[in-house]
N, C-alpha and C. Protein backbone atom coordinates (compact mmCIF):
# COMPACT_ATOMS: atom_id res chain seq x y z
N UNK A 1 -17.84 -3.99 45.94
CA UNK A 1 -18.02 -4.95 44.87
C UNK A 1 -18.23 -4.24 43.54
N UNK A 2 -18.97 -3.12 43.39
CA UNK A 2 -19.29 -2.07 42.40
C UNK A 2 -17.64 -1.88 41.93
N UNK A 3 -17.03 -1.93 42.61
CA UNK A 3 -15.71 -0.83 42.16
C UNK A 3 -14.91 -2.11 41.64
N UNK A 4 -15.14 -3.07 41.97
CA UNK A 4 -13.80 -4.11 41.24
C UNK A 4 -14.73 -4.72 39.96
N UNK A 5 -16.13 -4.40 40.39
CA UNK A 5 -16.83 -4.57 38.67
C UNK A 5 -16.31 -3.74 37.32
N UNK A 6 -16.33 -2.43 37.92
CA UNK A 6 -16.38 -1.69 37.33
C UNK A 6 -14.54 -1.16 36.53
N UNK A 7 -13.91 -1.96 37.76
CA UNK A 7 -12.16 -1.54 37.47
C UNK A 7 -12.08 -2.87 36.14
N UNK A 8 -12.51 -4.09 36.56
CA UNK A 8 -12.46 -5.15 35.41
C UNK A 8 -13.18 -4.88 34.04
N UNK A 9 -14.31 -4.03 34.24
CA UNK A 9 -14.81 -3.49 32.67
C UNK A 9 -13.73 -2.71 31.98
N UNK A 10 -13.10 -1.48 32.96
CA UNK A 10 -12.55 -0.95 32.51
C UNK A 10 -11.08 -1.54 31.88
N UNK A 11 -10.35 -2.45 32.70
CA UNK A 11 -9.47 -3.11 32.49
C UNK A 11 -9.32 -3.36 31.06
N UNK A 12 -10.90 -4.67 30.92
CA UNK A 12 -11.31 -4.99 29.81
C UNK A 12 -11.27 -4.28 28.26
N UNK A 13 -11.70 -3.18 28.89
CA UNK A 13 -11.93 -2.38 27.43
C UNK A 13 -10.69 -1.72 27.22
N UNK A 14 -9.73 -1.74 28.08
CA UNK A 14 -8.08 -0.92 27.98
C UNK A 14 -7.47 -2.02 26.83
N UNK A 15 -7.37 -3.10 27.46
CA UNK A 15 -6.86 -4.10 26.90
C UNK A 15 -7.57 -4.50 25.42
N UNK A 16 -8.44 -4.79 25.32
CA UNK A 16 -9.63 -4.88 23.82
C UNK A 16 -8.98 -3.66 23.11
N UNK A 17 -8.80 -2.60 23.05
CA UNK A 17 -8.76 -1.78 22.40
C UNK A 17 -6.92 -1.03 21.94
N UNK A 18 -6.64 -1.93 22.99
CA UNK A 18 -4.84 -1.94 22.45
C UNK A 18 -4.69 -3.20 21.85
N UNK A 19 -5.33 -4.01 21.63
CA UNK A 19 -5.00 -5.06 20.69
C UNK A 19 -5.52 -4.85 19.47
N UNK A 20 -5.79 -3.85 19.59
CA UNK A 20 -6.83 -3.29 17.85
C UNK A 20 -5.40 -2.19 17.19
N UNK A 21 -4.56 -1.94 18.05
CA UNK A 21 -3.28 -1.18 17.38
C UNK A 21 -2.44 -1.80 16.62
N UNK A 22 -1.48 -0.75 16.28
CA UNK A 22 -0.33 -1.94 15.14
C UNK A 22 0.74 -2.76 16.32
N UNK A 23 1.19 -3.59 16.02
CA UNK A 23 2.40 -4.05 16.96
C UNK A 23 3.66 -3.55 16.48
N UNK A 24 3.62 -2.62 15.46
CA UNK A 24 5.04 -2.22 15.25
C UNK A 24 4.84 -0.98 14.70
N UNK A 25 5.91 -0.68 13.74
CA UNK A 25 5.75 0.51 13.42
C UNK A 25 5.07 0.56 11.99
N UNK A 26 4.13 1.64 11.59
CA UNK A 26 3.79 1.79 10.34
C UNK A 26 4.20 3.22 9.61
N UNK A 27 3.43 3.26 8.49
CA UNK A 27 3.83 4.96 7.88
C UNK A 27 2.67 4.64 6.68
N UNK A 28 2.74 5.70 5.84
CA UNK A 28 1.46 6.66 5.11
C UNK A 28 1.90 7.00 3.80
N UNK A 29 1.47 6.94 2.80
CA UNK A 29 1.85 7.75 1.51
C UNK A 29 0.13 8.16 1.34
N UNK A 30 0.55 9.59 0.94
CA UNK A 30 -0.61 10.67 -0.10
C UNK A 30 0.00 10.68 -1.37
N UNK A 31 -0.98 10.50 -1.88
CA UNK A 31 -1.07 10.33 -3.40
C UNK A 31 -1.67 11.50 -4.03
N UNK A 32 -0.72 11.82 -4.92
CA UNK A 32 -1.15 13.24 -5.57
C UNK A 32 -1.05 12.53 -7.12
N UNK A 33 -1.69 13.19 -8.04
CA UNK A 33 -2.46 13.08 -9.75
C UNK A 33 -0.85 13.47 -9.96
N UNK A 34 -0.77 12.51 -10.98
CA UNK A 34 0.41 12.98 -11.84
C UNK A 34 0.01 14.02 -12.88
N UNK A 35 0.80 14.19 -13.69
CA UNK A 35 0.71 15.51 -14.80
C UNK A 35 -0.77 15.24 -15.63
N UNK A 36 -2.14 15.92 -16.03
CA UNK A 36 -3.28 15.70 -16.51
C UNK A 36 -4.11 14.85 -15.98
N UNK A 37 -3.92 13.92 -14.94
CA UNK A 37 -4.83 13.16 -14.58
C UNK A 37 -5.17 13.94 -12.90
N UNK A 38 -6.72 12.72 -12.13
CA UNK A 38 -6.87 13.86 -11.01
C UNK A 38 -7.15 12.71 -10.13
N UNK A 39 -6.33 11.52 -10.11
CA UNK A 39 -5.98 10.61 -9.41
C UNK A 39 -5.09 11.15 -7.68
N UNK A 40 -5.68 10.77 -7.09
CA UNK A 40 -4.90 11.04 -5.52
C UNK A 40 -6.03 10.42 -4.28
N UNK A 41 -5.11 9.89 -3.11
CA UNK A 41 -5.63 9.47 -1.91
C UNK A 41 -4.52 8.84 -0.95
N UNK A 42 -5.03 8.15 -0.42
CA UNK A 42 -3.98 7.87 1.12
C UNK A 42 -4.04 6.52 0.83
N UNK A 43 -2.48 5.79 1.35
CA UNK A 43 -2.42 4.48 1.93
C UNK A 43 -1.69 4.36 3.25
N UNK A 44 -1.93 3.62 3.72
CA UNK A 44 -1.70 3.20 5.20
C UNK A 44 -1.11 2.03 5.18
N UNK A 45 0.14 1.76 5.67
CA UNK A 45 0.47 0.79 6.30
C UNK A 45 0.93 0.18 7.81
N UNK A 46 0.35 -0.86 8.49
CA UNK A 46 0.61 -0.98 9.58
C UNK A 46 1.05 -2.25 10.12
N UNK A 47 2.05 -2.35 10.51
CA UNK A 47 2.43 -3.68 11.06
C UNK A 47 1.50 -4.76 12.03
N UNK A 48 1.49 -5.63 11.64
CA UNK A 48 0.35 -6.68 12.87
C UNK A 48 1.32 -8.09 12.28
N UNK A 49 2.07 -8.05 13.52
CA UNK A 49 2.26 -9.24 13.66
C UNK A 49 4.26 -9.35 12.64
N UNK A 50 3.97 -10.59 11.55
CA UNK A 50 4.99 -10.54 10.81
C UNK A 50 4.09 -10.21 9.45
N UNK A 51 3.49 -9.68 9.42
CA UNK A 51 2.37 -8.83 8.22
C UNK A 51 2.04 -7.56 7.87
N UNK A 52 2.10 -6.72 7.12
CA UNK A 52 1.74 -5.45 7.13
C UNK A 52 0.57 -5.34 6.14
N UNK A 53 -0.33 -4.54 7.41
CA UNK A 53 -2.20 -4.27 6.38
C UNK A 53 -2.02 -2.95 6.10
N UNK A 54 -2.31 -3.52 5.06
CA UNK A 54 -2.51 -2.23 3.99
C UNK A 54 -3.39 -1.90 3.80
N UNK A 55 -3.92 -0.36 4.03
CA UNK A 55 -5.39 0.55 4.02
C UNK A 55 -5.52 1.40 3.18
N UNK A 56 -5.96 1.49 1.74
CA UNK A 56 -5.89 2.61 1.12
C UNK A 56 -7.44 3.06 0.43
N UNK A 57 -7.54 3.83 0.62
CA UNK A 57 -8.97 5.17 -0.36
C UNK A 57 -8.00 6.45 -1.78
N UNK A 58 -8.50 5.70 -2.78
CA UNK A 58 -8.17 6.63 -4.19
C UNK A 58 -9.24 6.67 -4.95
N UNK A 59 -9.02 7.92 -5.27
CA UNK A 59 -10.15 8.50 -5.97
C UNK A 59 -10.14 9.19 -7.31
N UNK A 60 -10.35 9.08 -8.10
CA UNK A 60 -10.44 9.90 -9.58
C UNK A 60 -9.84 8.88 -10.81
N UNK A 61 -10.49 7.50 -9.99
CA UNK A 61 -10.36 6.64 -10.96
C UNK A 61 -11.18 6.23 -12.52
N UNK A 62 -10.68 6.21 -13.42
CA UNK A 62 -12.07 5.22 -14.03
C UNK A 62 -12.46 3.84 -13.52
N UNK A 63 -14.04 3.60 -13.75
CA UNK A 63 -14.57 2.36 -13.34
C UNK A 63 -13.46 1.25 -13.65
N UNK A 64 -13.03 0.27 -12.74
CA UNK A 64 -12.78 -1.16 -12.97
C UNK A 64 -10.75 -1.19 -12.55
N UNK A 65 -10.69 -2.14 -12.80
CA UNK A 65 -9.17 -2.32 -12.19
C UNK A 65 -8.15 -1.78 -12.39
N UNK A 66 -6.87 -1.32 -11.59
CA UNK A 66 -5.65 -0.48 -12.19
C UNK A 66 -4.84 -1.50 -11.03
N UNK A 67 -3.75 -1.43 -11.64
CA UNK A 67 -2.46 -1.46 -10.97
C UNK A 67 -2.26 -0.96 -10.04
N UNK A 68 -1.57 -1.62 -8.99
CA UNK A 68 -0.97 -1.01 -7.75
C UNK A 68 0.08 -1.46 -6.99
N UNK A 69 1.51 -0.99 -7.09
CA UNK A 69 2.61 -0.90 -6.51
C UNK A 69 3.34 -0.17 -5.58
N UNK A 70 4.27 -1.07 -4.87
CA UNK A 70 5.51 -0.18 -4.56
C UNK A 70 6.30 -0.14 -5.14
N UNK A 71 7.02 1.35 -5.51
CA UNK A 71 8.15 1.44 -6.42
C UNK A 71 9.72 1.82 -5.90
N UNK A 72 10.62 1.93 -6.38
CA UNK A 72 11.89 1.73 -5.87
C UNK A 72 12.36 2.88 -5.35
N UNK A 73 12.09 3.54 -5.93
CA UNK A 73 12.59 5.45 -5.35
C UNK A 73 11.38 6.00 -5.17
N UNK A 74 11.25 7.20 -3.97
CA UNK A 74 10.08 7.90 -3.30
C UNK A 74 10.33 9.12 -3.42
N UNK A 75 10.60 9.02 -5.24
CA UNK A 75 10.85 10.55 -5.91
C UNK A 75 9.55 10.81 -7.40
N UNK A 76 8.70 11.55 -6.28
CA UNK A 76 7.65 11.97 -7.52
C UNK A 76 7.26 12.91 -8.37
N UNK A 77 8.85 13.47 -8.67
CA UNK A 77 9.13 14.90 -9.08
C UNK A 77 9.18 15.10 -10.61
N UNK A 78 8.92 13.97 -11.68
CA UNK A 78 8.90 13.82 -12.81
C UNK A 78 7.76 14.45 -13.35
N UNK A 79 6.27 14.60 -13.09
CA UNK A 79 4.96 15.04 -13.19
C UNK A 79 4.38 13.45 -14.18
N UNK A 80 5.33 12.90 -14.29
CA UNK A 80 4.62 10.97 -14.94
C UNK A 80 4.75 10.41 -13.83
N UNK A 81 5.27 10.82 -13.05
CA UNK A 81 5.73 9.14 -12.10
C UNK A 81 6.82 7.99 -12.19
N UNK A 82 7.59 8.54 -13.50
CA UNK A 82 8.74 7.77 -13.99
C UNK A 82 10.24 7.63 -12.51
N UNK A 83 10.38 8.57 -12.17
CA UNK A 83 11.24 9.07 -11.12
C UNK A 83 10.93 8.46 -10.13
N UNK A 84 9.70 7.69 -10.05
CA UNK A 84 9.74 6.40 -9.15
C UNK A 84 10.42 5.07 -9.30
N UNK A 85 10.87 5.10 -10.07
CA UNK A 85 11.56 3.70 -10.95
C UNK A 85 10.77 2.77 -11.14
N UNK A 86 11.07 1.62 -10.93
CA UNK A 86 10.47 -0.02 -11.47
C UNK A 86 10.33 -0.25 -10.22
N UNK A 87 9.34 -1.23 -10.13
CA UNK A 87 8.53 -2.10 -8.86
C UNK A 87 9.74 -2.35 -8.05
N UNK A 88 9.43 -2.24 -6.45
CA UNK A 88 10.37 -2.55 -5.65
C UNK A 88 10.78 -3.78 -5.41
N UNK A 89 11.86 -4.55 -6.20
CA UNK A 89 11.77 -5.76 -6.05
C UNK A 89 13.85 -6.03 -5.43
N UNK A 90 13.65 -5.95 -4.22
CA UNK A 90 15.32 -6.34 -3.62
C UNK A 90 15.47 -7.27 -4.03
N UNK A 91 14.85 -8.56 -3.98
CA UNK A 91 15.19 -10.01 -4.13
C UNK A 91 15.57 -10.36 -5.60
N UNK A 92 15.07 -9.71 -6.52
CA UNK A 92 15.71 -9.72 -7.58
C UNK A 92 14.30 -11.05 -8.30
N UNK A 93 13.05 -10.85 -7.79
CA UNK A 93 12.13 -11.75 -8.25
C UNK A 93 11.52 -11.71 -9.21
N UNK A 94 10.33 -12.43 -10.07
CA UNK A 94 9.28 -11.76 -11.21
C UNK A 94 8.48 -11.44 -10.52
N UNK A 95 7.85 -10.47 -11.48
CA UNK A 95 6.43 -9.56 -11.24
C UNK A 95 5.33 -11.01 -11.01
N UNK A 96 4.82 -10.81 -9.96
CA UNK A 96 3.71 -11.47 -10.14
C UNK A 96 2.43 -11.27 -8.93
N UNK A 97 1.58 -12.52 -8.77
CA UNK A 97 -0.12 -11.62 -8.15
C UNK A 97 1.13 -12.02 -6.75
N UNK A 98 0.06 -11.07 -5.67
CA UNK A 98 0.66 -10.76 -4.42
C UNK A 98 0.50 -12.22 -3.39
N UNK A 99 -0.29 -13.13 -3.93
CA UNK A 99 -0.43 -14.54 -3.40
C UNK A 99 0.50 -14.97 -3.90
N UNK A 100 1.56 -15.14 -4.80
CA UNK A 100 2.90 -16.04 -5.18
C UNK A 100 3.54 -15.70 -4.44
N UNK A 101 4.85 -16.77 -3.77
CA UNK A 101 5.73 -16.63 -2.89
C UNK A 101 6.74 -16.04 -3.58
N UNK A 102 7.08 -16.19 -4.96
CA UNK A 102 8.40 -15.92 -5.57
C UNK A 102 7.99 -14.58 -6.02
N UNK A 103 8.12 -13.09 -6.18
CA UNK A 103 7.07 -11.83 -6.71
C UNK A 103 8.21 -10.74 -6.01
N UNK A 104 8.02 -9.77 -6.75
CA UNK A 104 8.49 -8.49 -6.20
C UNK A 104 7.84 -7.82 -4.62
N UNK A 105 8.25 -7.49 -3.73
CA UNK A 105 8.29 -6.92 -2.68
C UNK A 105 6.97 -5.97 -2.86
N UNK A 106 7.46 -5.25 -4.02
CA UNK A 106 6.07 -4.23 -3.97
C UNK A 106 4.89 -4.16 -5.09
N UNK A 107 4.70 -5.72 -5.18
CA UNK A 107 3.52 -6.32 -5.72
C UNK A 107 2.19 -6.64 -5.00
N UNK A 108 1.03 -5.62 -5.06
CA UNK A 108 -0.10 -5.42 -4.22
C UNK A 108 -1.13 -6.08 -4.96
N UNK A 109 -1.76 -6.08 -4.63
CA UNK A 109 -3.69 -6.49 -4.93
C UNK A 109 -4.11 -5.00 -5.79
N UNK A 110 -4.47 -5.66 -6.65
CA UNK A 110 -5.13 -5.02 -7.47
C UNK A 110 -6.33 -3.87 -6.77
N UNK A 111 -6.14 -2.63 -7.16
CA UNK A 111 -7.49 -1.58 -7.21
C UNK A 111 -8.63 -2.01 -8.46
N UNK A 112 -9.64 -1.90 -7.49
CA UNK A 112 -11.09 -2.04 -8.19
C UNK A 112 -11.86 -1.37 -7.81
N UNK A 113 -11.91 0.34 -8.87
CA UNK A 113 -12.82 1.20 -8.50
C UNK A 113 -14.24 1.27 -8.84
N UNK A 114 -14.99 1.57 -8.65
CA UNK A 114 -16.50 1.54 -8.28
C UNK A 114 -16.89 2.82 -9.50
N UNK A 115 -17.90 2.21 -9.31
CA UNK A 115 -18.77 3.43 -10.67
C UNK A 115 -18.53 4.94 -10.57
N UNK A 116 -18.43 5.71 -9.26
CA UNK A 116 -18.06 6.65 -9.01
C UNK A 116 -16.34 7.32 -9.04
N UNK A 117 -15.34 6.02 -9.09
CA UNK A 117 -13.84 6.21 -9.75
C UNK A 117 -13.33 5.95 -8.19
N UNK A 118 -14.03 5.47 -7.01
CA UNK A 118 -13.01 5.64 -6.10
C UNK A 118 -13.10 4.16 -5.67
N UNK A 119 -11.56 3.70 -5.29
CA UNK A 119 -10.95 2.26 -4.78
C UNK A 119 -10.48 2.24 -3.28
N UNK A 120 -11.19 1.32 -2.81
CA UNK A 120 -11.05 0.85 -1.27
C UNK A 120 -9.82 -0.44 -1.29
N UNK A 121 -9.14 -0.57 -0.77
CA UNK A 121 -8.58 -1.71 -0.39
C UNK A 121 -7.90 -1.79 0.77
N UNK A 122 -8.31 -3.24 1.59
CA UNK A 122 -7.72 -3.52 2.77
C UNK A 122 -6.84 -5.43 2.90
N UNK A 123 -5.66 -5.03 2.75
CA UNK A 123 -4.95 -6.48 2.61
C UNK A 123 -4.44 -6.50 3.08
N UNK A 124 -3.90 -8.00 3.64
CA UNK A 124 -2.19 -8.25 4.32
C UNK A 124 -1.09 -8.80 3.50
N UNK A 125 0.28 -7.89 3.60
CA UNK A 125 1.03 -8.43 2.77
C UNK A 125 2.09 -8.84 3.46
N UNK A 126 2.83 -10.23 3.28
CA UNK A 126 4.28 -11.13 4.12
C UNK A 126 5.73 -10.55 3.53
N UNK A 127 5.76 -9.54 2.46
CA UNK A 127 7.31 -9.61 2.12
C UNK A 127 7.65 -7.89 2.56
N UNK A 128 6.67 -7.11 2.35
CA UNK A 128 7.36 -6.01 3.18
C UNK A 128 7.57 -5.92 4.12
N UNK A 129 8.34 -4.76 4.72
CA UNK A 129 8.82 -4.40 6.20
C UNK A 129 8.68 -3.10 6.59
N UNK A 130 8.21 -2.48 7.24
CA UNK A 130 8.10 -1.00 7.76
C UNK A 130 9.54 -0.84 8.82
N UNK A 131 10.51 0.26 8.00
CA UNK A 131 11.77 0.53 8.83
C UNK A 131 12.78 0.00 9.45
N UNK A 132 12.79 -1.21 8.86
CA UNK A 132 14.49 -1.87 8.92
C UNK A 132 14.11 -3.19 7.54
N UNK A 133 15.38 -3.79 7.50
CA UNK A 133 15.64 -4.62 6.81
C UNK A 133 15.50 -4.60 4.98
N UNK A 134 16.27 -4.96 4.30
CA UNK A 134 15.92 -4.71 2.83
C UNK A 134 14.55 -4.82 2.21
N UNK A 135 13.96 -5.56 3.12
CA UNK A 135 12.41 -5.24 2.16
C UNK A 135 11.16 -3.93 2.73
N UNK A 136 11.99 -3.06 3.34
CA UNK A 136 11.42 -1.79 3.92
C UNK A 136 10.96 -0.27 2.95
N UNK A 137 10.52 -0.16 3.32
CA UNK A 137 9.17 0.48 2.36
C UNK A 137 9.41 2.20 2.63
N UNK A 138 9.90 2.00 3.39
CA UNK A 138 9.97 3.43 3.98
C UNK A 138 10.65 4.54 2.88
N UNK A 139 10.44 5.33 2.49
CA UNK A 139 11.12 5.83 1.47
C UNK A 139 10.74 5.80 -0.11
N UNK A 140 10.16 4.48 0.09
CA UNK A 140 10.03 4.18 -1.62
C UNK A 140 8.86 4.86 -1.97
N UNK A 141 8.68 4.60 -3.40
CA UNK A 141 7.37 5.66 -4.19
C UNK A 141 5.90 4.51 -4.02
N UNK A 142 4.49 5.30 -3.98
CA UNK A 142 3.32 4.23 -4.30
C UNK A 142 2.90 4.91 -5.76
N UNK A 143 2.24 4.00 -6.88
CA UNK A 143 2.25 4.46 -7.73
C UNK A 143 0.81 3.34 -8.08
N UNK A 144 -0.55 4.56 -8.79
CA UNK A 144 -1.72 3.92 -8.80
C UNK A 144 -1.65 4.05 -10.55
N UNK A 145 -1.71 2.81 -11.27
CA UNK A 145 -1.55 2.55 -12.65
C UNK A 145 -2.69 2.96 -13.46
N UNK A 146 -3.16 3.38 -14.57
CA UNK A 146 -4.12 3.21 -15.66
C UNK A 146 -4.61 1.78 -15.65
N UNK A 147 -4.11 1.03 -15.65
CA UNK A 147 -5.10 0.02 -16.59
C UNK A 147 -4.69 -1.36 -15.06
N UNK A 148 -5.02 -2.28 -15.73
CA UNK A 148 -5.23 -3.24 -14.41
C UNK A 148 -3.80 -4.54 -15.24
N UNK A 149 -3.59 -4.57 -13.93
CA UNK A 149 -2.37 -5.42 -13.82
C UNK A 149 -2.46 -6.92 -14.50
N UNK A 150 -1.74 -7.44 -15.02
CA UNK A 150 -1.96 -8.99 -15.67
C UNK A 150 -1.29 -9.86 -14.97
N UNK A 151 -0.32 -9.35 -14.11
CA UNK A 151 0.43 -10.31 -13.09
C UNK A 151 0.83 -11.33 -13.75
N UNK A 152 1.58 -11.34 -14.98
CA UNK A 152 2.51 -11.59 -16.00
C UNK A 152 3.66 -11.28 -16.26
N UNK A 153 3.01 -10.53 -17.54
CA UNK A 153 4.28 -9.27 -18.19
C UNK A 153 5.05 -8.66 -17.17
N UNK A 154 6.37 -9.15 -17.61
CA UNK A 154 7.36 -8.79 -16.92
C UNK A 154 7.97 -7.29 -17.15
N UNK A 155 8.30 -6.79 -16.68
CA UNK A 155 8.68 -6.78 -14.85
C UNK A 155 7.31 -5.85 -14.36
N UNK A 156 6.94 -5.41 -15.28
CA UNK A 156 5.51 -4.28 -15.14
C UNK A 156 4.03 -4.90 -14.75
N UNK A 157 3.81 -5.97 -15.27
CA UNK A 157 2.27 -6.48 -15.03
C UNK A 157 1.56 -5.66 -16.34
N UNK A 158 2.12 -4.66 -17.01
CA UNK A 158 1.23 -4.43 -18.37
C UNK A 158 0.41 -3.30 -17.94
N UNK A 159 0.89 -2.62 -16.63
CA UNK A 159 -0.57 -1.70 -15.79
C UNK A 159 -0.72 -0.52 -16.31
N UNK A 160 0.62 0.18 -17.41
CA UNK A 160 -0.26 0.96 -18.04
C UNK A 160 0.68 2.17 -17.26
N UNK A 161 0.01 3.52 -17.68
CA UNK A 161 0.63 4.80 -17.07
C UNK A 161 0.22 4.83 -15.81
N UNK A 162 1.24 5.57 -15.48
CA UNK A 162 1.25 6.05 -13.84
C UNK A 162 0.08 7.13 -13.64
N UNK A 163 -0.70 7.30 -12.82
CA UNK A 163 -1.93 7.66 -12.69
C UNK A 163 -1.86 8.95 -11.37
N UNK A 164 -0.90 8.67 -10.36
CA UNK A 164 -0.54 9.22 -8.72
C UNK A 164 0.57 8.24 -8.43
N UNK A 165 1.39 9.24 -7.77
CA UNK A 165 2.69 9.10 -7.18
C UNK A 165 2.16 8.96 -5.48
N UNK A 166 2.88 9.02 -4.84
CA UNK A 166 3.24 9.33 -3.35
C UNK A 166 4.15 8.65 -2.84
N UNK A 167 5.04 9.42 -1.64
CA UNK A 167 5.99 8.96 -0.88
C UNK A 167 5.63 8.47 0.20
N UNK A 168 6.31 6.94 0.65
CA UNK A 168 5.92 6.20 1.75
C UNK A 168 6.37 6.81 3.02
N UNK A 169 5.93 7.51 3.73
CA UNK A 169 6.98 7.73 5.17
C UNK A 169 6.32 7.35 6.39
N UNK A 170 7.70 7.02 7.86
CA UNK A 170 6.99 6.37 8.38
C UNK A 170 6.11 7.28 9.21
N UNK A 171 5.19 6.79 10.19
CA UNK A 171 4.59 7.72 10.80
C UNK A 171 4.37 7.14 12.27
């Protein structure tokens, strides 16, 4: 009786703890400081479901909000961040907050760094895709802005200089 207790705990906790994984595939961008600034950290993306959560830690912010995108090319070889192009938008949409249905592909939730310069964020977003289909991420640039987004001004949001680059790949 001990042993079929003990096979169902285990069962239990096999199962509990593979449902805490992605259901598909995800990938990673490191973020390195563009030219004079000392902006850099990691984002994570992982598939759950028809959603991808997004996990990111950046650091060498100033206090209070910046911009945060995906950009069209996952070329951060300019030392600005320009060589990333304009927000990843396939659909051909406006810039806008990441709750509008009509918005560019790689329109995120705003960073809001903390007195010490570093930004946590954990969201789910419905229009990207990790490794197939046109709204796939894989490849493209992440790019952490100066100033905080207005989720307006077109096609940019108004966010200001590029702050850190990084390339999305999958993992």
């Amino acid at each position: 009786m001990k042993n079929i207790f003990g096979i169902a705990v285990i069962s239990a906790l096999i199962t509990g703890c593979a449902s805490m994984t992605s259901d598909g595939p995800s990938a990673n961008a490191v973020l390195e400081a563009t030219k004079g600034n000392a902006t850099n950290g990691t984002v994570n993306f992982v598939t759950k479901g028809d959603k991808v959560l997004v996990t990111a830690r950046i650091s060498g912010l100033t206090p209070g909000n910046h911009g945060f995108h995906v950009h069209e090319k996952g070329d951060c070889s300019s030392g600005d961040g320009l060589s990333a192009g304009g927000h990843f938008n396939p659909a051909s949409q406006p810039h806008a907050h990441p709750s509008t249905t009509a918005r560019h592909v790689g329109d995120m939730s705003m960073l809001v760094a903390d007195n010490n310069g570093v930004a946590t964020l954990t969201t789910e977003l419905d229009l990207i895709t990790i490794g197939s289909g046109p709204n796939d991420i894989v490849g493209k640039g992440v790019i952490v802005h100066k100033d905080a987004d207005d989720f307006k001004t077109q096609p940019t949001g108004n966010a200001g200089a590029r702050l850190a680059c990084g390339v999305i790949r999958k993992s």
